[in-house]
PDB file of N, CA and C in Angstrom:
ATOM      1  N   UNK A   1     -21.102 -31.668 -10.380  1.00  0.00           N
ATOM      2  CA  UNK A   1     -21.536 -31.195  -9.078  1.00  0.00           C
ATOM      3  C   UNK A   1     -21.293 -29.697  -8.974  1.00  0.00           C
ATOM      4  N   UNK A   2     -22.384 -28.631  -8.092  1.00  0.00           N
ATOM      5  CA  UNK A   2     -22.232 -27.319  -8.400  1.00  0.00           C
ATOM      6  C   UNK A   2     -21.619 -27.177  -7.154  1.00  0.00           C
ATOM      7  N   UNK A   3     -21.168 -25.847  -7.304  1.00  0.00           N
ATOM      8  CA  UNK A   3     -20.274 -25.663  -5.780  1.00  0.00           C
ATOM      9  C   UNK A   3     -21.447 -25.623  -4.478  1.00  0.00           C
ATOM     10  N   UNK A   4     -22.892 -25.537  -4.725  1.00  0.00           N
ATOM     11  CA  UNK A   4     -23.322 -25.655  -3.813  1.00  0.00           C
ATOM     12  C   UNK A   4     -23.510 -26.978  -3.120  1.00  0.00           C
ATOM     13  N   UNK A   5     -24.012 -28.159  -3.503  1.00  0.00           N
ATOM     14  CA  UNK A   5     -23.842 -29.394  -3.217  1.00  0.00           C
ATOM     15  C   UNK A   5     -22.399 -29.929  -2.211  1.00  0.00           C
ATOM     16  N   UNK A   6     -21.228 -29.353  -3.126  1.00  0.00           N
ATOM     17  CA  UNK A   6     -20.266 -29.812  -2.933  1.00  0.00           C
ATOM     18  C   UNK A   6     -19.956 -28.654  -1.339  1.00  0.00           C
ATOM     19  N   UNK A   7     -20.637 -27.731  -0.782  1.00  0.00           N
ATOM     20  CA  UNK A   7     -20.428 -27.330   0.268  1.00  0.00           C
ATOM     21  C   UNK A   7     -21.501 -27.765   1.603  1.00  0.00           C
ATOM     22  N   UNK A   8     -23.203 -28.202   0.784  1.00  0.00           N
ATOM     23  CA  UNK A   8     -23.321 -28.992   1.671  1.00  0.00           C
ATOM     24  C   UNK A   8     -23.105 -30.125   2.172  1.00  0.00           C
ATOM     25  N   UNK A   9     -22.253 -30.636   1.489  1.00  0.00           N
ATOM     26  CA  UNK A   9     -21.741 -32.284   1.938  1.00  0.00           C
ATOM     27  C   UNK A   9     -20.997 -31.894   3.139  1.00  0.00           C
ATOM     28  N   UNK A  10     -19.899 -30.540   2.819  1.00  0.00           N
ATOM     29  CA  UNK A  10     -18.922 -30.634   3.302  1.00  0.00           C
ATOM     30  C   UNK A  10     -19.381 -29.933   4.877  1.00  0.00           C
ATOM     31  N   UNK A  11     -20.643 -29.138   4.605  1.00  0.00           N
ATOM     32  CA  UNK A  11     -21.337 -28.686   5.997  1.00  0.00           C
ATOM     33  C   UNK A  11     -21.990 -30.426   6.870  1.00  0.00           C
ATOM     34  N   UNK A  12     -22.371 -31.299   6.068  1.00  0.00           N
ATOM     35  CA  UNK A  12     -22.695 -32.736   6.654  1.00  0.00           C
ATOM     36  C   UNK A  12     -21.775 -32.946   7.584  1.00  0.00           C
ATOM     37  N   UNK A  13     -20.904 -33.105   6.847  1.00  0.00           N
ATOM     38  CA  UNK A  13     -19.434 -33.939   7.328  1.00  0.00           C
ATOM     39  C   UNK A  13     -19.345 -33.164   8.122  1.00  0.00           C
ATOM     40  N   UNK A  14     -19.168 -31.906   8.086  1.00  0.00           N
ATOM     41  CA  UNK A  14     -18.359 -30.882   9.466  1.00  0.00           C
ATOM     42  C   UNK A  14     -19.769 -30.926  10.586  1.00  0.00           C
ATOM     43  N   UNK A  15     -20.532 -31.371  10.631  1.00  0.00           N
ATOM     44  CA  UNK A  15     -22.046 -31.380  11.572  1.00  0.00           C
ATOM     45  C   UNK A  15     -21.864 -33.097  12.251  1.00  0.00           C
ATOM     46  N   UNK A  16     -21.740 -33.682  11.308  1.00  0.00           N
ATOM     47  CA  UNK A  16     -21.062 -35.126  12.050  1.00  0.00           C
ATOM     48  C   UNK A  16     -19.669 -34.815  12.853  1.00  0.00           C
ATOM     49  N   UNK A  17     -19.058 -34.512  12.864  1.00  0.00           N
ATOM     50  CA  UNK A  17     -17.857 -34.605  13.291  1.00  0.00           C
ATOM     51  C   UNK A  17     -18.542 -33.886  14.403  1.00  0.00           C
ATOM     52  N   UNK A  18     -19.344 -32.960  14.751  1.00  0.00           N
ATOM     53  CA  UNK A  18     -19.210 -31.768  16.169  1.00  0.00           C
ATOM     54  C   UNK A  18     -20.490 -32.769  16.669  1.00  0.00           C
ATOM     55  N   UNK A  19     -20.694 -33.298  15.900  1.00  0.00           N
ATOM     56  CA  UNK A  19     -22.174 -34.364  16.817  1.00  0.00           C
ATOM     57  C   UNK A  19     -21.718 -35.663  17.566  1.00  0.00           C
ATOM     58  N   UNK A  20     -20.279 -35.887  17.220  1.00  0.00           N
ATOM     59  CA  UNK A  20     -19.664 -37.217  17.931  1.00  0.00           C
ATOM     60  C   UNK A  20     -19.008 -36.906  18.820  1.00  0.00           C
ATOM     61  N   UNK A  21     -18.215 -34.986  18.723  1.00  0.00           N
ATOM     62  CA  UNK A  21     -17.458 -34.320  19.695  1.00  0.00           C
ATOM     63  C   UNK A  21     -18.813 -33.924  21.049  1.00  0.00           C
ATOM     64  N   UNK A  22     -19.820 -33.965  20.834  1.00  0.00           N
ATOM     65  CA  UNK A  22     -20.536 -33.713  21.629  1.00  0.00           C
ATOM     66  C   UNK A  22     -21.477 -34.646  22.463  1.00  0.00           C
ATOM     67  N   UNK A  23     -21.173 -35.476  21.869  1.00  0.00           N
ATOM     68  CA  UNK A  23     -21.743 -37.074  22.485  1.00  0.00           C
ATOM     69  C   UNK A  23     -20.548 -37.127  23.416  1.00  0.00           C
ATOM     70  N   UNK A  24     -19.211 -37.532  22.945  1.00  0.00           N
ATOM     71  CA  UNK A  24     -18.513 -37.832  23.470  1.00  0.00           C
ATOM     72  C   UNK A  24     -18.283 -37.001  24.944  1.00  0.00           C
ATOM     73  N   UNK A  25     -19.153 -35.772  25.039  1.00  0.00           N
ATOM     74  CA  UNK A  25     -18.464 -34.917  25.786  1.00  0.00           C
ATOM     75  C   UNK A  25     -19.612 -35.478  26.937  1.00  0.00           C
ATOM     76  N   UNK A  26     -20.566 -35.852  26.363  1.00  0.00           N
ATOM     77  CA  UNK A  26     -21.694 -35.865  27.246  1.00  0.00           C
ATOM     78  C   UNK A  26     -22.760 -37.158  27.314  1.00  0.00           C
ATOM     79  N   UNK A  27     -22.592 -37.864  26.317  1.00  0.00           N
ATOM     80  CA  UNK A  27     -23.053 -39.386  26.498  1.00  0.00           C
ATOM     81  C   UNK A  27     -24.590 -39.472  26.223  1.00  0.00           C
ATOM     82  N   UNK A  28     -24.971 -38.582  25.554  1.00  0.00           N
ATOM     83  CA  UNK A  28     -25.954 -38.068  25.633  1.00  0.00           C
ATOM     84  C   UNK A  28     -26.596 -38.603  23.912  1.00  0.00           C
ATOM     85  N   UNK A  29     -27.370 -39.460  24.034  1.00  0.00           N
ATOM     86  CA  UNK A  29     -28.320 -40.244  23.543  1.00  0.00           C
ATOM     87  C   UNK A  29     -29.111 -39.292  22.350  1.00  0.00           C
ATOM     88  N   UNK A  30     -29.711 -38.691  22.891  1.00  0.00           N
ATOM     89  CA  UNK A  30     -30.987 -37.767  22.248  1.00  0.00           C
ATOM     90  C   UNK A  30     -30.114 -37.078  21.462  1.00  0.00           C
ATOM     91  N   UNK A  31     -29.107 -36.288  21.721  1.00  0.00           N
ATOM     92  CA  UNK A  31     -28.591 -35.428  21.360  1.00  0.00           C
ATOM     93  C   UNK A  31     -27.536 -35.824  19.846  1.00  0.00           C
ATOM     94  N   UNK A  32     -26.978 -36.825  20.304  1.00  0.00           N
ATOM     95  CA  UNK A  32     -26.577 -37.670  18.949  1.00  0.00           C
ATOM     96  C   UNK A  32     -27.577 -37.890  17.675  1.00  0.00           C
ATOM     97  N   UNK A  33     -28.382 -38.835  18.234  1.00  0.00           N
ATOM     98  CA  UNK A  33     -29.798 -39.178  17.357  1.00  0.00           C
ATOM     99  C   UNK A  33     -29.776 -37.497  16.148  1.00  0.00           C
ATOM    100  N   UNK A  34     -30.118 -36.372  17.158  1.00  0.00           N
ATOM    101  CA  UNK A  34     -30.571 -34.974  16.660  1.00  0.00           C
ATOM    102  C   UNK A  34     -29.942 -34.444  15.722  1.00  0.00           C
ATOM    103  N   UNK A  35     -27.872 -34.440  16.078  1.00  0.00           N
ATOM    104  CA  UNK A  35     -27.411 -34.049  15.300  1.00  0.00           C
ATOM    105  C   UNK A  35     -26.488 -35.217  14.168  1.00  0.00           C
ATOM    106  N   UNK A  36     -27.099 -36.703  14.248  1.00  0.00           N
ATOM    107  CA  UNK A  36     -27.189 -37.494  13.135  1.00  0.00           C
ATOM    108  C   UNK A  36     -28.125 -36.868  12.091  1.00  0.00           C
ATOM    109  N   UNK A  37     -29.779 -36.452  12.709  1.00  0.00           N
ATOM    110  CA  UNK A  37     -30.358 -36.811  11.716  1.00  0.00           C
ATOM    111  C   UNK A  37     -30.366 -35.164  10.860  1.00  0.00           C
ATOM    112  N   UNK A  38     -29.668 -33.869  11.709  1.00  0.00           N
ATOM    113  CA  UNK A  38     -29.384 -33.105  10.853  1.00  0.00           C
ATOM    114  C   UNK A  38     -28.518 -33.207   9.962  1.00  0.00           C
ATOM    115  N   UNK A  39     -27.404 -34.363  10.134  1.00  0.00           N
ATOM    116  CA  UNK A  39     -26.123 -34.323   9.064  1.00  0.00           C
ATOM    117  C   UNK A  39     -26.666 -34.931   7.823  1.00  0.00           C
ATOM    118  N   UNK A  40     -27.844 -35.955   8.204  1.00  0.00           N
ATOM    119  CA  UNK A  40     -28.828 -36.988   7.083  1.00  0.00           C
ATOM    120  C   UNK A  40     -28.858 -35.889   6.430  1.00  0.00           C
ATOM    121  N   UNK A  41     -29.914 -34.824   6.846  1.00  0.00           N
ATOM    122  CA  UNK A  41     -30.672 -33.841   6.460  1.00  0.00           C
ATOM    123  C   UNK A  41     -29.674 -33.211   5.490  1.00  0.00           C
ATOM    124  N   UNK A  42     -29.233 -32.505   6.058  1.00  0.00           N
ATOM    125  CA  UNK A  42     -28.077 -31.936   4.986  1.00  0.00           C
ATOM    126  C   UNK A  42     -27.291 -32.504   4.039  1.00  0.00           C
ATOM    127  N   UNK A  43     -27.262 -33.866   4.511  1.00  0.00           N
ATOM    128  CA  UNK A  43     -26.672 -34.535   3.259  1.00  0.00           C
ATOM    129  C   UNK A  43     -27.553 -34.973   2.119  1.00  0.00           C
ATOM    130  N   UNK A  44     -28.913 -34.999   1.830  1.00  0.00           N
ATOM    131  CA  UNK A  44     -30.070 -35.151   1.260  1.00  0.00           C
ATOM    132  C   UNK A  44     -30.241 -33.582   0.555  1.00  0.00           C
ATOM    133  N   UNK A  45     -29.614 -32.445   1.332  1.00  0.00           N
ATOM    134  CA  UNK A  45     -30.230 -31.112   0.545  1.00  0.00           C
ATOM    135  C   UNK A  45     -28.845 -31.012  -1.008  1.00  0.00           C
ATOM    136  N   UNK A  46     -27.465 -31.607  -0.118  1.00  0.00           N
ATOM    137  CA  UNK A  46     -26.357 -32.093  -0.948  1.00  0.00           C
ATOM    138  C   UNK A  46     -26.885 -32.754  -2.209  1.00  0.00           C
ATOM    139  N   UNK A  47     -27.375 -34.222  -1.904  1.00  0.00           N
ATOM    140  CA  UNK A  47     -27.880 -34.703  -3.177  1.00  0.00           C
ATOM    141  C   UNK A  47     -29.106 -34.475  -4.162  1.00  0.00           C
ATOM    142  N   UNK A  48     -30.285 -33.445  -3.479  1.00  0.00           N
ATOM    143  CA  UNK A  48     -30.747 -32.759  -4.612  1.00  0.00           C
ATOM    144  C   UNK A  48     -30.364 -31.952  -4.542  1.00  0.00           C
ATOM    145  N   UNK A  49     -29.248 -31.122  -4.716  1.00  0.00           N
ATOM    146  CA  UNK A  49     -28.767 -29.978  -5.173  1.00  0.00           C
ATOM    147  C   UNK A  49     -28.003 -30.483  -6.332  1.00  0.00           C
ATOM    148  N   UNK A  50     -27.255 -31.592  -6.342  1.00  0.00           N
ATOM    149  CA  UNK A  50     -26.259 -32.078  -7.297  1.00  0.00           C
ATOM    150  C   UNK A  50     -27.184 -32.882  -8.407  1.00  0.00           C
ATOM    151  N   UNK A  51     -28.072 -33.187  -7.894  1.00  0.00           N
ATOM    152  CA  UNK A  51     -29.268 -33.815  -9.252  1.00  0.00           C
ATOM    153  C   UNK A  51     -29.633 -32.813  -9.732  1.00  0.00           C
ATOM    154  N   UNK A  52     -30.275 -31.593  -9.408  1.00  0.00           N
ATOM    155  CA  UNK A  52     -30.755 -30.597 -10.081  1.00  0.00           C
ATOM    156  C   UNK A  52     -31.862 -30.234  -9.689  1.00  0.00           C
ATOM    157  N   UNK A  53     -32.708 -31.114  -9.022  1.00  0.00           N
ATOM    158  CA  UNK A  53     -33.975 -30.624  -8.486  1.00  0.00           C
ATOM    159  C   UNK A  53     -34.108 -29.211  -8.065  1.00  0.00           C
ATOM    160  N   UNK A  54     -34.764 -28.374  -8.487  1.00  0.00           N
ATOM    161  CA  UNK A  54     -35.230 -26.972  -7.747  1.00  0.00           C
ATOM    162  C   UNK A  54     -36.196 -26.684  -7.026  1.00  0.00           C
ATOM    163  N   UNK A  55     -36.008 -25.916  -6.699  1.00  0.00           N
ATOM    164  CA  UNK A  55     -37.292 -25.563  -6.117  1.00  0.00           C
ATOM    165  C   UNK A  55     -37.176 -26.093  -4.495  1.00  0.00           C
ATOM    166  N   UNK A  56     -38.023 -26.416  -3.394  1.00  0.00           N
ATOM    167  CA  UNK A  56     -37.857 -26.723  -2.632  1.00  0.00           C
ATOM    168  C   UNK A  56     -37.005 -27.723  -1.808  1.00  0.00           C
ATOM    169  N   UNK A  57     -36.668 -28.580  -2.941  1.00  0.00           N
ATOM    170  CA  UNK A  57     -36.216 -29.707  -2.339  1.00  0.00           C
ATOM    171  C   UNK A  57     -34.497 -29.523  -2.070  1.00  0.00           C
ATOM    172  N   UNK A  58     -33.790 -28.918  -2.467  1.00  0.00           N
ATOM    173  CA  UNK A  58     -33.278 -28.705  -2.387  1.00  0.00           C
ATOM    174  C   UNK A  58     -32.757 -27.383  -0.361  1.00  0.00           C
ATOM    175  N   UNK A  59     -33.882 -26.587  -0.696  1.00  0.00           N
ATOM    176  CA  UNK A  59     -33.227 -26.109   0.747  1.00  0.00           C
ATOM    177  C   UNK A  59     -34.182 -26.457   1.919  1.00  0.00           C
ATOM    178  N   UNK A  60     -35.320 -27.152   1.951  1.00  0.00           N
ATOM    179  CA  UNK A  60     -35.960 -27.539   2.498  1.00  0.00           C
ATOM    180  C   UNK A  60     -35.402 -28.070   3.834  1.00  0.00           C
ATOM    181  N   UNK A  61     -34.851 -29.480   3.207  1.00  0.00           N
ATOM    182  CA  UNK A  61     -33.900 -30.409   4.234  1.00  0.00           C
ATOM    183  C   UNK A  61     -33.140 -29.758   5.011  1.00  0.00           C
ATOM    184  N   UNK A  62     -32.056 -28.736   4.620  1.00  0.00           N
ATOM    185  CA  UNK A  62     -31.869 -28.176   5.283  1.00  0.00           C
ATOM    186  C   UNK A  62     -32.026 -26.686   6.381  1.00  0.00           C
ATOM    187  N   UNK A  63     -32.842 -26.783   5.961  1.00  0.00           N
ATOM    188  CA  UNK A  63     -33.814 -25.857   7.060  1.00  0.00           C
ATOM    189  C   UNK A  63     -34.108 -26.175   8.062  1.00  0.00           C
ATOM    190  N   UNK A  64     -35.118 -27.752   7.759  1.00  0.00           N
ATOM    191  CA  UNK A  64     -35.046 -28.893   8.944  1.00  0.00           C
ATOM    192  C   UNK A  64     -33.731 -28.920   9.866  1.00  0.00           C
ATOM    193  N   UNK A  65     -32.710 -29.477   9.538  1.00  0.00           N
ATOM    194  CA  UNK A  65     -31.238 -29.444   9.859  1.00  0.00           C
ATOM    195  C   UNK A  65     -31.476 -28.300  10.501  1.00  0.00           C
ATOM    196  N   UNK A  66     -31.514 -26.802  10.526  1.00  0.00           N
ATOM    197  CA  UNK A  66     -30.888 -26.264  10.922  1.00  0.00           C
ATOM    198  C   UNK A  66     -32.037 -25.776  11.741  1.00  0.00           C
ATOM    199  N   UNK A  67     -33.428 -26.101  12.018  1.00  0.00           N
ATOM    200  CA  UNK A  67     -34.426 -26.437  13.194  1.00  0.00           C
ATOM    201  C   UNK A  67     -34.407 -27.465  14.204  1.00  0.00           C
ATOM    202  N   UNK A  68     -32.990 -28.146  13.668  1.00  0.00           N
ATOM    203  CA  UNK A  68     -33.537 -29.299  14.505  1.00  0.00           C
ATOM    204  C   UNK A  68     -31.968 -28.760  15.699  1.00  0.00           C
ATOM    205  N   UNK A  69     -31.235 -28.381  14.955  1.00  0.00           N
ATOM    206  CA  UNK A  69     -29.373 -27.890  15.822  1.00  0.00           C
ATOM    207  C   UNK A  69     -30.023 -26.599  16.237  1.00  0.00           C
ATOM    208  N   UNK A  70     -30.529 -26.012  15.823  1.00  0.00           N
ATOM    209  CA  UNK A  70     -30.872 -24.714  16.744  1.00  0.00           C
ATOM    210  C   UNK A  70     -32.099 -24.924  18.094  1.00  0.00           C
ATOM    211  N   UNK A  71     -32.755 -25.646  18.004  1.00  0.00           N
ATOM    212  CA  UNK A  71     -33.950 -26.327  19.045  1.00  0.00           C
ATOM    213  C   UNK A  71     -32.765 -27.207  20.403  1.00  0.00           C
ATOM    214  N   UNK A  72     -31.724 -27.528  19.719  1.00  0.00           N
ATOM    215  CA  UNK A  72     -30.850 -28.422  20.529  1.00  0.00           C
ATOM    216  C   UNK A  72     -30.343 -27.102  21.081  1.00  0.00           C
ATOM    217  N   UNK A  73     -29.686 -26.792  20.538  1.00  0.00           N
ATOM    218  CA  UNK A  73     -28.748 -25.551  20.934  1.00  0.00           C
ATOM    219  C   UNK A  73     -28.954 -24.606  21.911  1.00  0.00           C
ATOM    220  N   UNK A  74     -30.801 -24.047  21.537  1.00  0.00           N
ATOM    221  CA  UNK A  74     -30.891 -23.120  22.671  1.00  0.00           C
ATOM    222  C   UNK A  74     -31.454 -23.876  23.984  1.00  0.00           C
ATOM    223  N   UNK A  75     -31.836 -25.450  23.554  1.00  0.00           N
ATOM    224  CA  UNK A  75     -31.864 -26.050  24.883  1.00  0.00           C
ATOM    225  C   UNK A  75     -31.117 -26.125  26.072  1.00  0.00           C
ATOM    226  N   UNK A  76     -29.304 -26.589  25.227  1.00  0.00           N
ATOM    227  CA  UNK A  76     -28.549 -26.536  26.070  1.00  0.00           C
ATOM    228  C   UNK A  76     -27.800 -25.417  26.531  1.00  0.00           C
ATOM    229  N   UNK A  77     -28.057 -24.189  25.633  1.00  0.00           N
ATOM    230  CA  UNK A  77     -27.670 -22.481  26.579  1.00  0.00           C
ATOM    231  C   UNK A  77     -28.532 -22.290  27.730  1.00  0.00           C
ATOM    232  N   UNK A  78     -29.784 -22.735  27.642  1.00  0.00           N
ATOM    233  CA  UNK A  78     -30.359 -22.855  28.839  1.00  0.00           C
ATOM    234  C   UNK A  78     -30.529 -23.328  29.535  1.00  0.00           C
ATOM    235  N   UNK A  79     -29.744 -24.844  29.588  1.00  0.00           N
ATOM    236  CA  UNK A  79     -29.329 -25.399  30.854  1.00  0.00           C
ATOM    237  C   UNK A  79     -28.036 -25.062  31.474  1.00  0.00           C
ATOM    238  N   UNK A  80     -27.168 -24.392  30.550  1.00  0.00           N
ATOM    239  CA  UNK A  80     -25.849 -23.686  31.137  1.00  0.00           C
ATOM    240  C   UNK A  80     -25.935 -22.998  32.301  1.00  0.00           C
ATOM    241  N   UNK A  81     -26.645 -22.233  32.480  1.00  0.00           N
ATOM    242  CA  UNK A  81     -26.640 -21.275  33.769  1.00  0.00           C
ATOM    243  C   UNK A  81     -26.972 -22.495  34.973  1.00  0.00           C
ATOM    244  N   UNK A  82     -27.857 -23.327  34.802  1.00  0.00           N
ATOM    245  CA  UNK A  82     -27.393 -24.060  36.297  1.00  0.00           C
ATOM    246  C   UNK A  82     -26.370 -25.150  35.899  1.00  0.00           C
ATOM    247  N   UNK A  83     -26.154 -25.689  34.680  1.00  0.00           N
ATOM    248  CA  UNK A  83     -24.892 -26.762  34.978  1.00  0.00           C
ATOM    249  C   UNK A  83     -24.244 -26.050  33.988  1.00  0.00           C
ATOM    250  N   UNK A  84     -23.011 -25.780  34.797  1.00  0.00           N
ATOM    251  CA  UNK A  84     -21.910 -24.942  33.849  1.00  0.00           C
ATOM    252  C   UNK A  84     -21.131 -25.849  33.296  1.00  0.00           C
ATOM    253  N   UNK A  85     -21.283 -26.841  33.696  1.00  0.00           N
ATOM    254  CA  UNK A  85     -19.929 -28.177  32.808  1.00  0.00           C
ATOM    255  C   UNK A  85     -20.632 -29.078  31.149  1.00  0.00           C
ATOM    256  N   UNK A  86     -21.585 -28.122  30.758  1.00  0.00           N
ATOM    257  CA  UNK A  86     -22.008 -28.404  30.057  1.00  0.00           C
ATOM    258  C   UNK A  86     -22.198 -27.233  28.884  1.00  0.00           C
ATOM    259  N   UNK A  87     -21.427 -26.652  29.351  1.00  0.00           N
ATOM    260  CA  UNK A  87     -20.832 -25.176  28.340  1.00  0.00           C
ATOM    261  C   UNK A  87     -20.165 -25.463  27.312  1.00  0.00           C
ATOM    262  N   UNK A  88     -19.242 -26.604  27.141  1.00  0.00           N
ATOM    263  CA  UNK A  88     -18.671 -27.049  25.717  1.00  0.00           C
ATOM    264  C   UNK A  88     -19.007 -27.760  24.527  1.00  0.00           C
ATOM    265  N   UNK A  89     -20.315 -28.527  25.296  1.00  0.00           N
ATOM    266  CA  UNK A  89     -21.037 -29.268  24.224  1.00  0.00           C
ATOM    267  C   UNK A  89     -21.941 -28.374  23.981  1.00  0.00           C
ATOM    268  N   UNK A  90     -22.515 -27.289  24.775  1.00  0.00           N
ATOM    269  CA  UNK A  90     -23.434 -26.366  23.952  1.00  0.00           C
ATOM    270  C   UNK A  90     -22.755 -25.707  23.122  1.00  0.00           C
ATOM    271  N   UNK A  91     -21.688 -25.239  23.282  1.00  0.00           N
ATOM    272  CA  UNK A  91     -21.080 -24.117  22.284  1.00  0.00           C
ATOM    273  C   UNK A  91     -21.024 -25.084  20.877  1.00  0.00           C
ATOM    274  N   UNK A  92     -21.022 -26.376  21.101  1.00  0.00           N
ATOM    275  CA  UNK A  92     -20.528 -27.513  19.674  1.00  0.00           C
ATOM    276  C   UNK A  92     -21.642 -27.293  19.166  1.00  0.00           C
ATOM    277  N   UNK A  93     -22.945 -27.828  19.908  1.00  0.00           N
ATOM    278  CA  UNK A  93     -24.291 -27.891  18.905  1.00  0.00           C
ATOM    279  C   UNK A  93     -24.585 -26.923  18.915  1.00  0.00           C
ATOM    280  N   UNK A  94     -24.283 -25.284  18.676  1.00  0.00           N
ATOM    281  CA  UNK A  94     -24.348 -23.853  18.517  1.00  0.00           C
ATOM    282  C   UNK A  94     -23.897 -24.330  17.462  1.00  0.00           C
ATOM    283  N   UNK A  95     -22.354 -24.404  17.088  1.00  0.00           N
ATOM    284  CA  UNK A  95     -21.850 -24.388  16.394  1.00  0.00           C
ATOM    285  C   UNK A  95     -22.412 -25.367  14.933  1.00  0.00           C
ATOM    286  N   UNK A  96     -23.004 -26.390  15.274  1.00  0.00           N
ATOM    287  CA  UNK A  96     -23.060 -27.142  14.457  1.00  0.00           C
ATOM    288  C   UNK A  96     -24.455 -26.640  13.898  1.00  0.00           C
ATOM    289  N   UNK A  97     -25.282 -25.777  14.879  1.00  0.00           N
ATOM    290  CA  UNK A  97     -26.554 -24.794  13.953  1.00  0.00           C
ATOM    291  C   UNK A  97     -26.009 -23.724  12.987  1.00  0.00           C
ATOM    292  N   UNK A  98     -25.085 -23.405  13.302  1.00  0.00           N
ATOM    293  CA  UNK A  98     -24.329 -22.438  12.925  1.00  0.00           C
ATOM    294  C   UNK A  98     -24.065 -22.948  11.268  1.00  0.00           C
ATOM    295  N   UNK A  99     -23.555 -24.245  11.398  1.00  0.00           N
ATOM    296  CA  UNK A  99     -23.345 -24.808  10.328  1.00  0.00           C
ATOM    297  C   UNK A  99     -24.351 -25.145   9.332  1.00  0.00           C
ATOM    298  N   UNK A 100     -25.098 -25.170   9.561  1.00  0.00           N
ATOM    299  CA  UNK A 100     -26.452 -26.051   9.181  1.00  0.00           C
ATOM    300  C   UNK A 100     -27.329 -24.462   8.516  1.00  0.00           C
ATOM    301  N   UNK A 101     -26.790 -23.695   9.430  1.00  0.00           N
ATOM    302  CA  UNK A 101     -27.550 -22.270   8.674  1.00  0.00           C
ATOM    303  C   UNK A 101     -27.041 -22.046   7.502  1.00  0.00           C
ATOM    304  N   UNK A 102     -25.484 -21.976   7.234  1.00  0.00           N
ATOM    305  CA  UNK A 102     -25.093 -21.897   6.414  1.00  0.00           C
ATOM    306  C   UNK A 102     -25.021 -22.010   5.491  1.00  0.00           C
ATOM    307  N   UNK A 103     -25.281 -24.034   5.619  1.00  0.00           N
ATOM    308  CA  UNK A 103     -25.639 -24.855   4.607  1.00  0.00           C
ATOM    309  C   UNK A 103     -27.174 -24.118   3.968  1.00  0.00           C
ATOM    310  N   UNK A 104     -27.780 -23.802   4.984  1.00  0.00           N
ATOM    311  CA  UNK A 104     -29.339 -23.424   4.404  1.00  0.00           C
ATOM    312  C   UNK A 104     -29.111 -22.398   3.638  1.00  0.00           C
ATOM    313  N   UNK A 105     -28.727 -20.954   3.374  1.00  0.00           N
ATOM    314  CA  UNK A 105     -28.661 -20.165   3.164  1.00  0.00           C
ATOM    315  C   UNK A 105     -27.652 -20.596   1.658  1.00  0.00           C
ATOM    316  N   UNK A 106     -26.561 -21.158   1.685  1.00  0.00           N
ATOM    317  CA  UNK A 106     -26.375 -21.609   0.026  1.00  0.00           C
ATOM    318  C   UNK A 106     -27.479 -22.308  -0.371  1.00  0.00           C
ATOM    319  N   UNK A 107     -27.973 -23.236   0.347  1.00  0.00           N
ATOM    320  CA  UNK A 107     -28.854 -23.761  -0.669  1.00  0.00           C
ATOM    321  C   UNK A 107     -30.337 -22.880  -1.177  1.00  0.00           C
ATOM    322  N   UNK A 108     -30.601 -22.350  -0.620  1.00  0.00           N
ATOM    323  CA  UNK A 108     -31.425 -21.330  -0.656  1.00  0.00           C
ATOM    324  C   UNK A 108     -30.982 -20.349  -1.627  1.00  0.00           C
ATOM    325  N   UNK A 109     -29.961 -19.848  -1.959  1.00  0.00           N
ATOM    326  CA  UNK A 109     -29.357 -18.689  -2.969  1.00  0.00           C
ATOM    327  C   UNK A 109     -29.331 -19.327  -4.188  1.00  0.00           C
ATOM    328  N   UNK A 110     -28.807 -20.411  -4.347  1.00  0.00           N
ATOM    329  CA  UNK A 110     -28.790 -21.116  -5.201  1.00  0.00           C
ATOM    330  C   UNK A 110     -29.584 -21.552  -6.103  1.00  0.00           C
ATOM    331  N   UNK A 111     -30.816 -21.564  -5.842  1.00  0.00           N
ATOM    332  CA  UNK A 111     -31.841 -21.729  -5.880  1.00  0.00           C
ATOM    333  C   UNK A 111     -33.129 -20.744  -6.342  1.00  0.00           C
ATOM    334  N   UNK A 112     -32.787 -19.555  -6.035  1.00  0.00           N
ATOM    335  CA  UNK A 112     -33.704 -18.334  -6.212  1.00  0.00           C
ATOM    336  C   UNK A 112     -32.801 -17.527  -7.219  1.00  0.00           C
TER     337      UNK A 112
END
């Protein structure tokens, strides 16, 4: 396994964990679903990165991932200004785009 693989798993895992902290905060259905199916995502750019596949498949997925936490993200900065009690789960799924960029950007270097 190359160190890139082995950091998008570990961007998965850290995108699950802020996607259950943010359910939990808010009960919120859609929003789970979103940042499940970015952790999928990223965990799929993980396993063709560690097979070897090049070329797209590899940062593709997570690109997705990190279209799908950033589409969430600036949704909920912009519901902040009228409901302010919903400032902590946005800052999570920020955060968890945040993550997901990351992931994109190794896999992407890696690659080229």
């Amino acid at each position: 396994m190359n160190p890139s693989s082995v950091f998008l798993v570990f961007c998965s895992l850290t995108n699950l964990v802020l996607a259950l902290s943010a359910w939990r905060l808010t009960s919120s259905r859609p929003t789970l679903l979103n940042l499940l199916m970015s952790s999928a995502f990223l965990l799929f750019a993980g396993y063709f990165s560690a097979v070897g596949k090049q070329g797209d498949m590899t940062w593709l997925p997570s690109f997705l991932a990190t279209m799908l936490c950033g589409g969430r993200a600036v949704g909920f900065l912009l519901r902040c200004k009228k409901e302010p009690e919903i400032r902590t789960p946005a800052v999570l799924v920020l955060s968890a785009a945040l993550v997901s960029v990351a992931g994109t950007l190794a896999a992407y270097w890696t690659t080229r």
